[in-house]
PDB file of N, CA and C in Angstrom:
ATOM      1  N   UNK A   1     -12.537  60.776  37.387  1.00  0.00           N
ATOM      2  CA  UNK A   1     -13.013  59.832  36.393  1.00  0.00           C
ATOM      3  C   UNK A   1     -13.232  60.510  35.045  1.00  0.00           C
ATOM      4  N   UNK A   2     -14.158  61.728  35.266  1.00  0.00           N
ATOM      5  CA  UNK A   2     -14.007  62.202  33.932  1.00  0.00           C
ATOM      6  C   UNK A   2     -12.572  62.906  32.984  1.00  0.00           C
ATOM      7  N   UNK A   3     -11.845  63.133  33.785  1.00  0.00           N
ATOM      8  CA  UNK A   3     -10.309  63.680  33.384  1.00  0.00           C
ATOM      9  C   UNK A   3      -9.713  62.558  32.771  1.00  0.00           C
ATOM     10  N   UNK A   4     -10.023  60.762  33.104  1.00  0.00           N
ATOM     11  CA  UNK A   4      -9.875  59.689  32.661  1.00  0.00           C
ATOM     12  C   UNK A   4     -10.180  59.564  31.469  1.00  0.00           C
ATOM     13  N   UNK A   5     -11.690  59.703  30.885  1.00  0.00           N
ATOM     14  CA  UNK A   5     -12.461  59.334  30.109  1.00  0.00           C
ATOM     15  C   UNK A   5     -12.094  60.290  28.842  1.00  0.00           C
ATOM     16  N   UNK A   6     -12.021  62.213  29.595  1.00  0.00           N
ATOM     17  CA  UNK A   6     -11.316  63.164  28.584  1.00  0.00           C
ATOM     18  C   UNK A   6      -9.742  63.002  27.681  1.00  0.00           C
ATOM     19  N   UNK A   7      -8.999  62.164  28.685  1.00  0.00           N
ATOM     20  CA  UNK A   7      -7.658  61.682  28.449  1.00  0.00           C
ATOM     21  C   UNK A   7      -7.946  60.861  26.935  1.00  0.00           C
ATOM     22  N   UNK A   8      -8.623  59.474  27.617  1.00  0.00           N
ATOM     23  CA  UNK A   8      -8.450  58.650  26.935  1.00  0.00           C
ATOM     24  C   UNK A   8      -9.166  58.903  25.293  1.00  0.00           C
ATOM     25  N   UNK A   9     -10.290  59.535  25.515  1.00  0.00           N
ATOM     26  CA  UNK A   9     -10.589  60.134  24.284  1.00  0.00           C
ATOM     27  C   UNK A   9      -9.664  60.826  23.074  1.00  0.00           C
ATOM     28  N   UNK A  10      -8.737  62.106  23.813  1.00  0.00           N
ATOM     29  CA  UNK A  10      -7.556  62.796  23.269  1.00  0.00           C
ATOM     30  C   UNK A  10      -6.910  61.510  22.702  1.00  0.00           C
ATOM     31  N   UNK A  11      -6.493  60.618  23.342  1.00  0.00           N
ATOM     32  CA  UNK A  11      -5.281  59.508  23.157  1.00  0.00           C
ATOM     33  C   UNK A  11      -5.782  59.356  21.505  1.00  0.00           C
ATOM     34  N   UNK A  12      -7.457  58.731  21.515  1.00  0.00           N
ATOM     35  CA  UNK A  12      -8.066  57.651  20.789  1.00  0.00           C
ATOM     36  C   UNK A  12      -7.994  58.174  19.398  1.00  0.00           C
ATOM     37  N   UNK A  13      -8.412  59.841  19.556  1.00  0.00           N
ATOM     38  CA  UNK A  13      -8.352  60.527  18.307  1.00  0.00           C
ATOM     39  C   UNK A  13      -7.209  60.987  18.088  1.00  0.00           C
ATOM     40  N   UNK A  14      -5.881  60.861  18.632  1.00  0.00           N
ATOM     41  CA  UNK A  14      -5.235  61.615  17.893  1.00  0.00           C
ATOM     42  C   UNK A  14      -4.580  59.736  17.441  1.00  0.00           C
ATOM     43  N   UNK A  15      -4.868  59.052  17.894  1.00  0.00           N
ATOM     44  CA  UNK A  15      -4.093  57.589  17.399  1.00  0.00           C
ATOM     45  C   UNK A  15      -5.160  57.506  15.751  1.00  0.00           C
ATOM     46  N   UNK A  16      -6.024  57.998  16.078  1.00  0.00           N
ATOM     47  CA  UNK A  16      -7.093  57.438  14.740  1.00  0.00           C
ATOM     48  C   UNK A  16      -6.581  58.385  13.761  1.00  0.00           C
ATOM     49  N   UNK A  17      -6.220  59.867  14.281  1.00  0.00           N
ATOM     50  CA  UNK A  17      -5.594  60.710  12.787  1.00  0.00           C
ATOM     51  C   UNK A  17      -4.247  60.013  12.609  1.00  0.00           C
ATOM     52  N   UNK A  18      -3.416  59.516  12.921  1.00  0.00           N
ATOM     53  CA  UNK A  18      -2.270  59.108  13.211  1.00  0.00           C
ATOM     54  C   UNK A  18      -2.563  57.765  11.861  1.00  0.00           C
ATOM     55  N   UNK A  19      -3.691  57.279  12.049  1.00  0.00           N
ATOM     56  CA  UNK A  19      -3.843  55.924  11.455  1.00  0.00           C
ATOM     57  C   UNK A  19      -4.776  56.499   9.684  1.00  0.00           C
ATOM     58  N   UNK A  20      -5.146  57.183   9.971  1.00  0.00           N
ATOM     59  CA  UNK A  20      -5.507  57.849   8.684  1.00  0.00           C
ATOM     60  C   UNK A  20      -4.415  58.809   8.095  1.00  0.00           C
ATOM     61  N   UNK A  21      -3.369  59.124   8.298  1.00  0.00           N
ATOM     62  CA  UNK A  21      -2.350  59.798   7.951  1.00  0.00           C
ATOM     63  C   UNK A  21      -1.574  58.627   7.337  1.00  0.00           C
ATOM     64  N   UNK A  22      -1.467  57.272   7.512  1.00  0.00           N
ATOM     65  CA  UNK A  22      -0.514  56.536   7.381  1.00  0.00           C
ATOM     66  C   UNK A  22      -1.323  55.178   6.275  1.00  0.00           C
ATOM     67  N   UNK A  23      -2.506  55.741   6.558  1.00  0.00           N
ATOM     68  CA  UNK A  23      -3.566  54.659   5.206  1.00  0.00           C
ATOM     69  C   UNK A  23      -3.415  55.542   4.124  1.00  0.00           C
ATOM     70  N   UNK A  24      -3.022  57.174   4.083  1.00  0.00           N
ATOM     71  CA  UNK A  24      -2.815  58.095   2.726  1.00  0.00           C
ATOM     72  C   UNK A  24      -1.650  57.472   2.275  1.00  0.00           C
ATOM     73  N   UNK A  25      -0.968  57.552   3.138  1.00  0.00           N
ATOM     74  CA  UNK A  25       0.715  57.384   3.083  1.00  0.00           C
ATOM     75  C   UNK A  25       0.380  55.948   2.123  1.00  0.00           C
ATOM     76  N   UNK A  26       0.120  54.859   2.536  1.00  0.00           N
ATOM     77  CA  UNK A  26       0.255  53.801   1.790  1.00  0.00           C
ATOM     78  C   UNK A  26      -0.951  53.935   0.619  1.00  0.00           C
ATOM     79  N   UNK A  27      -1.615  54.805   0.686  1.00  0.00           N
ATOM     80  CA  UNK A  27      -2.939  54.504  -0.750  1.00  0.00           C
ATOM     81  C   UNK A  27      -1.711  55.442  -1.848  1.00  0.00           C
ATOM     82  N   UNK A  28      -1.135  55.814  -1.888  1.00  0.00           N
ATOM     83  CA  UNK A  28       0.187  56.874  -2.297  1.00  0.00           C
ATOM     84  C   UNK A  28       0.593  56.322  -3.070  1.00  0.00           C
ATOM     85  N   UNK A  29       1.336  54.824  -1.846  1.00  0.00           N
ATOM     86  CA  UNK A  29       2.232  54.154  -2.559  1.00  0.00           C
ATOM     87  C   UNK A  29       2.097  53.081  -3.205  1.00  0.00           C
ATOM     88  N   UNK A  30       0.812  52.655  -2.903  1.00  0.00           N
ATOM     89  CA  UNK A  30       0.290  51.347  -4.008  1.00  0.00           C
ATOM     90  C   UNK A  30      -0.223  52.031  -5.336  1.00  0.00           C
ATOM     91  N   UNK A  31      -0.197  53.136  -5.132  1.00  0.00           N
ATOM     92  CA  UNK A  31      -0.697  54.034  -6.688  1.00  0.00           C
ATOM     93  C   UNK A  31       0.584  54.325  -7.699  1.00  0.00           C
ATOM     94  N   UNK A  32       1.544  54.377  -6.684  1.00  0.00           N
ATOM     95  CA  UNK A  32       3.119  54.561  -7.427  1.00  0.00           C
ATOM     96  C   UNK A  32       3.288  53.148  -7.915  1.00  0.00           C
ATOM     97  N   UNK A  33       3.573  52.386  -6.694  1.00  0.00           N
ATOM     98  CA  UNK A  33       3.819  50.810  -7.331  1.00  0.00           C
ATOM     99  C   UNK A  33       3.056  50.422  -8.809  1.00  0.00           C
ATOM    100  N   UNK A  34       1.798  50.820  -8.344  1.00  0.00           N
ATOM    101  CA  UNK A  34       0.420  49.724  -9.743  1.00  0.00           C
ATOM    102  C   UNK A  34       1.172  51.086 -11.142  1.00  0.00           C
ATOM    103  N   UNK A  35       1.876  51.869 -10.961  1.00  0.00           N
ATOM    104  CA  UNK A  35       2.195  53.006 -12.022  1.00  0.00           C
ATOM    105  C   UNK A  35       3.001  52.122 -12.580  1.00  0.00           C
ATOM    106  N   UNK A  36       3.711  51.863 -11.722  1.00  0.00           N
ATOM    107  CA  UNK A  36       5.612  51.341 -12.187  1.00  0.00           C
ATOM    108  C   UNK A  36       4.884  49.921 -12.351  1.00  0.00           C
ATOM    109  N   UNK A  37       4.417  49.175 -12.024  1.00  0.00           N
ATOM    110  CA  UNK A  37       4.438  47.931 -12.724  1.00  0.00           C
ATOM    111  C   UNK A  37       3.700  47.912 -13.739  1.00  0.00           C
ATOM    112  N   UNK A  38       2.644  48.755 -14.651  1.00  0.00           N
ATOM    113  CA  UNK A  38       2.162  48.452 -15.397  1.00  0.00           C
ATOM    114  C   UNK A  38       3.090  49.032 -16.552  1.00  0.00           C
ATOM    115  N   UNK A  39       4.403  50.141 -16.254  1.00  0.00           N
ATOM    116  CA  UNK A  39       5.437  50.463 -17.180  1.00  0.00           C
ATOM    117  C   UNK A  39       6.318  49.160 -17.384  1.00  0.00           C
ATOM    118  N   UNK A  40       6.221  48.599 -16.328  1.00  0.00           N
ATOM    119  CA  UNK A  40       7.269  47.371 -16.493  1.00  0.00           C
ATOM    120  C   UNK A  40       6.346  46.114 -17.453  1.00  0.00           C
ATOM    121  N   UNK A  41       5.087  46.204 -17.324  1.00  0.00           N
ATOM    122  CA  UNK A  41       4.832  45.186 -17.930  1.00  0.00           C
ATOM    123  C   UNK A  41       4.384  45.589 -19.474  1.00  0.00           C
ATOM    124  N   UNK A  42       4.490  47.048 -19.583  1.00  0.00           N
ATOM    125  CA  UNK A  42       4.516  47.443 -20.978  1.00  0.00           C
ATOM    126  C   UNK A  42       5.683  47.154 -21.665  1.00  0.00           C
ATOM    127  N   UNK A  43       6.631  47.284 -21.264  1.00  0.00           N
ATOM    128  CA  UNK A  43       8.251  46.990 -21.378  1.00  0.00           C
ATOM    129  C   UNK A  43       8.477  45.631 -21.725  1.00  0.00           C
ATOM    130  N   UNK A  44       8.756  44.751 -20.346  1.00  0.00           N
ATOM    131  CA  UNK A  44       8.639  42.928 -21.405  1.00  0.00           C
ATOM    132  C   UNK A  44       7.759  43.128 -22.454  1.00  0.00           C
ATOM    133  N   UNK A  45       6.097  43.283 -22.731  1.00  0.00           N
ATOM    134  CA  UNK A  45       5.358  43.621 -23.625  1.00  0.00           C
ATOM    135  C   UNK A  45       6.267  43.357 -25.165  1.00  0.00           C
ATOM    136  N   UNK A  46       7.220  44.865 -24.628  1.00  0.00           N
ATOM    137  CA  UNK A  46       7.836  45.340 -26.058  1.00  0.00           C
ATOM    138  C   UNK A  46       8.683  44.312 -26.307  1.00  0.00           C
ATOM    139  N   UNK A  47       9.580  43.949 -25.304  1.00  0.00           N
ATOM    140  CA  UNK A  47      10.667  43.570 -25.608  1.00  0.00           C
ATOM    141  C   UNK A  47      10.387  41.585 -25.876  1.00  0.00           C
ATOM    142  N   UNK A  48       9.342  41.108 -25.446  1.00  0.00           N
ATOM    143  CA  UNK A  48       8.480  39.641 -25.997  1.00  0.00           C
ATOM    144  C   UNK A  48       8.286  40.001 -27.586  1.00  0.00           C
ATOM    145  N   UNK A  49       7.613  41.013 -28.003  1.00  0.00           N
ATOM    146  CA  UNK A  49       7.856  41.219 -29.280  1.00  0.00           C
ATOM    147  C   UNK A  49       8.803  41.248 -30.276  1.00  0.00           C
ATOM    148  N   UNK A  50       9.419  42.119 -29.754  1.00  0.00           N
ATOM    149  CA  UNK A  50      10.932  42.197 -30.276  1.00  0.00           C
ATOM    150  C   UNK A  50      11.382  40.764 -30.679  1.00  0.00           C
ATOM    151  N   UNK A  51      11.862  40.096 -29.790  1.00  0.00           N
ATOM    152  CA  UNK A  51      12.353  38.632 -29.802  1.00  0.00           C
ATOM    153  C   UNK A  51      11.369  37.541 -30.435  1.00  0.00           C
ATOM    154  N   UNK A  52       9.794  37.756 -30.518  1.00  0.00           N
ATOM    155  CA  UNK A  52       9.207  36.859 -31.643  1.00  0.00           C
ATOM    156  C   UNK A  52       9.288  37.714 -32.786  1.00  0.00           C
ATOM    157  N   UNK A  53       9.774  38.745 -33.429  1.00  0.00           N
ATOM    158  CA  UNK A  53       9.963  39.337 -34.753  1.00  0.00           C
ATOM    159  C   UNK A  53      11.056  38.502 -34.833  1.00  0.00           C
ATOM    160  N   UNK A  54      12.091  38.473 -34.124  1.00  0.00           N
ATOM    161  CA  UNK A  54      13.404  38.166 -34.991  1.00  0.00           C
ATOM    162  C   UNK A  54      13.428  36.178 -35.100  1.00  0.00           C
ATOM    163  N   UNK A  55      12.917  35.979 -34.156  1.00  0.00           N
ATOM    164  CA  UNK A  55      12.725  34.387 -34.513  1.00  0.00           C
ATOM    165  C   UNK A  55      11.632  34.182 -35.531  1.00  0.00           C
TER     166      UNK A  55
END
Protein backbone atom coordinates (compact mmCIF):
# COMPACT_ATOMS: atom_id res chain seq x y z
CA UNK A 1 0.00 0.00 0.00
CA UNK A 2 2.57 2.33 0.79
CA UNK A 3 4.71 1.61 -2.54
CA UNK A 4 1.03 2.67 -3.95
CA UNK A 5 0.71 5.88 -2.24
CA UNK A 6 4.89 6.52 -2.92
CA UNK A 7 4.07 5.79 -6.72
CA UNK A 8 1.26 7.83 -6.98
CA UNK A 9 2.82 10.78 -5.34
CA UNK A 10 6.08 10.54 -7.91
CA UNK A 11 3.28 10.41 -10.77
CA UNK A 12 1.44 13.69 -9.13
CA UNK A 13 4.62 15.77 -8.90
CA UNK A 14 6.26 15.14 -11.73
CA UNK A 15 2.63 15.78 -13.76
CA UNK A 16 2.46 19.18 -11.64
CA UNK A 17 6.22 20.20 -12.89
CA UNK A 18 5.14 19.05 -16.25
CA UNK A 19 2.10 21.57 -15.87
CA UNK A 20 4.18 24.43 -14.61
CA UNK A 21 6.72 23.99 -17.38
CA UNK A 22 3.95 24.41 -19.93
CA UNK A 23 2.02 27.58 -17.99
CA UNK A 24 5.91 29.30 -18.63
CA UNK A 25 5.74 28.04 -22.02
CA UNK A 26 2.41 29.84 -22.66
CA UNK A 27 3.02 33.08 -20.15
CA UNK A 28 6.10 33.36 -23.01
CA UNK A 29 3.84 33.37 -25.57
CA UNK A 30 1.06 35.65 -24.68
CA UNK A 31 3.98 38.14 -23.89
CA UNK A 32 5.24 37.69 -27.57
CA UNK A 33 1.70 37.87 -28.98
CA UNK A 34 0.51 41.26 -26.61
CA UNK A 35 4.39 42.51 -28.20
CA UNK A 36 3.36 41.90 -31.81
CA UNK A 37 -0.05 43.17 -31.54
CA UNK A 38 0.56 46.30 -29.97
CA UNK A 39 3.36 46.81 -33.11
CA UNK A 40 0.54 46.02 -35.29
CA UNK A 41 -1.73 48.35 -33.81
CA UNK A 42 0.95 51.06 -33.83
CA UNK A 43 1.19 50.42 -37.55
CA UNK A 44 -2.69 50.85 -38.76
CA UNK A 45 -2.16 53.81 -36.09
CA UNK A 46 0.34 55.20 -38.70
CA UNK A 47 -0.99 54.18 -41.63
CA UNK A 48 -5.09 55.66 -40.47
CA UNK A 49 -3.08 58.77 -40.40
CA UNK A 50 -1.46 58.71 -43.36
CA UNK A 51 -4.77 58.30 -45.31
CA UNK A 52 -6.68 61.17 -43.17
CA UNK A 53 -3.60 63.60 -44.18
CA UNK A 54 -4.14 62.99 -47.73
CA UNK A 55 -8.00 63.20 -47.74
Amino acid sequence: MEKKIEKKLQELKAEFEAGQKMLQNLQAQQEKLETTMIRIHGAIQVLEELLDQKN
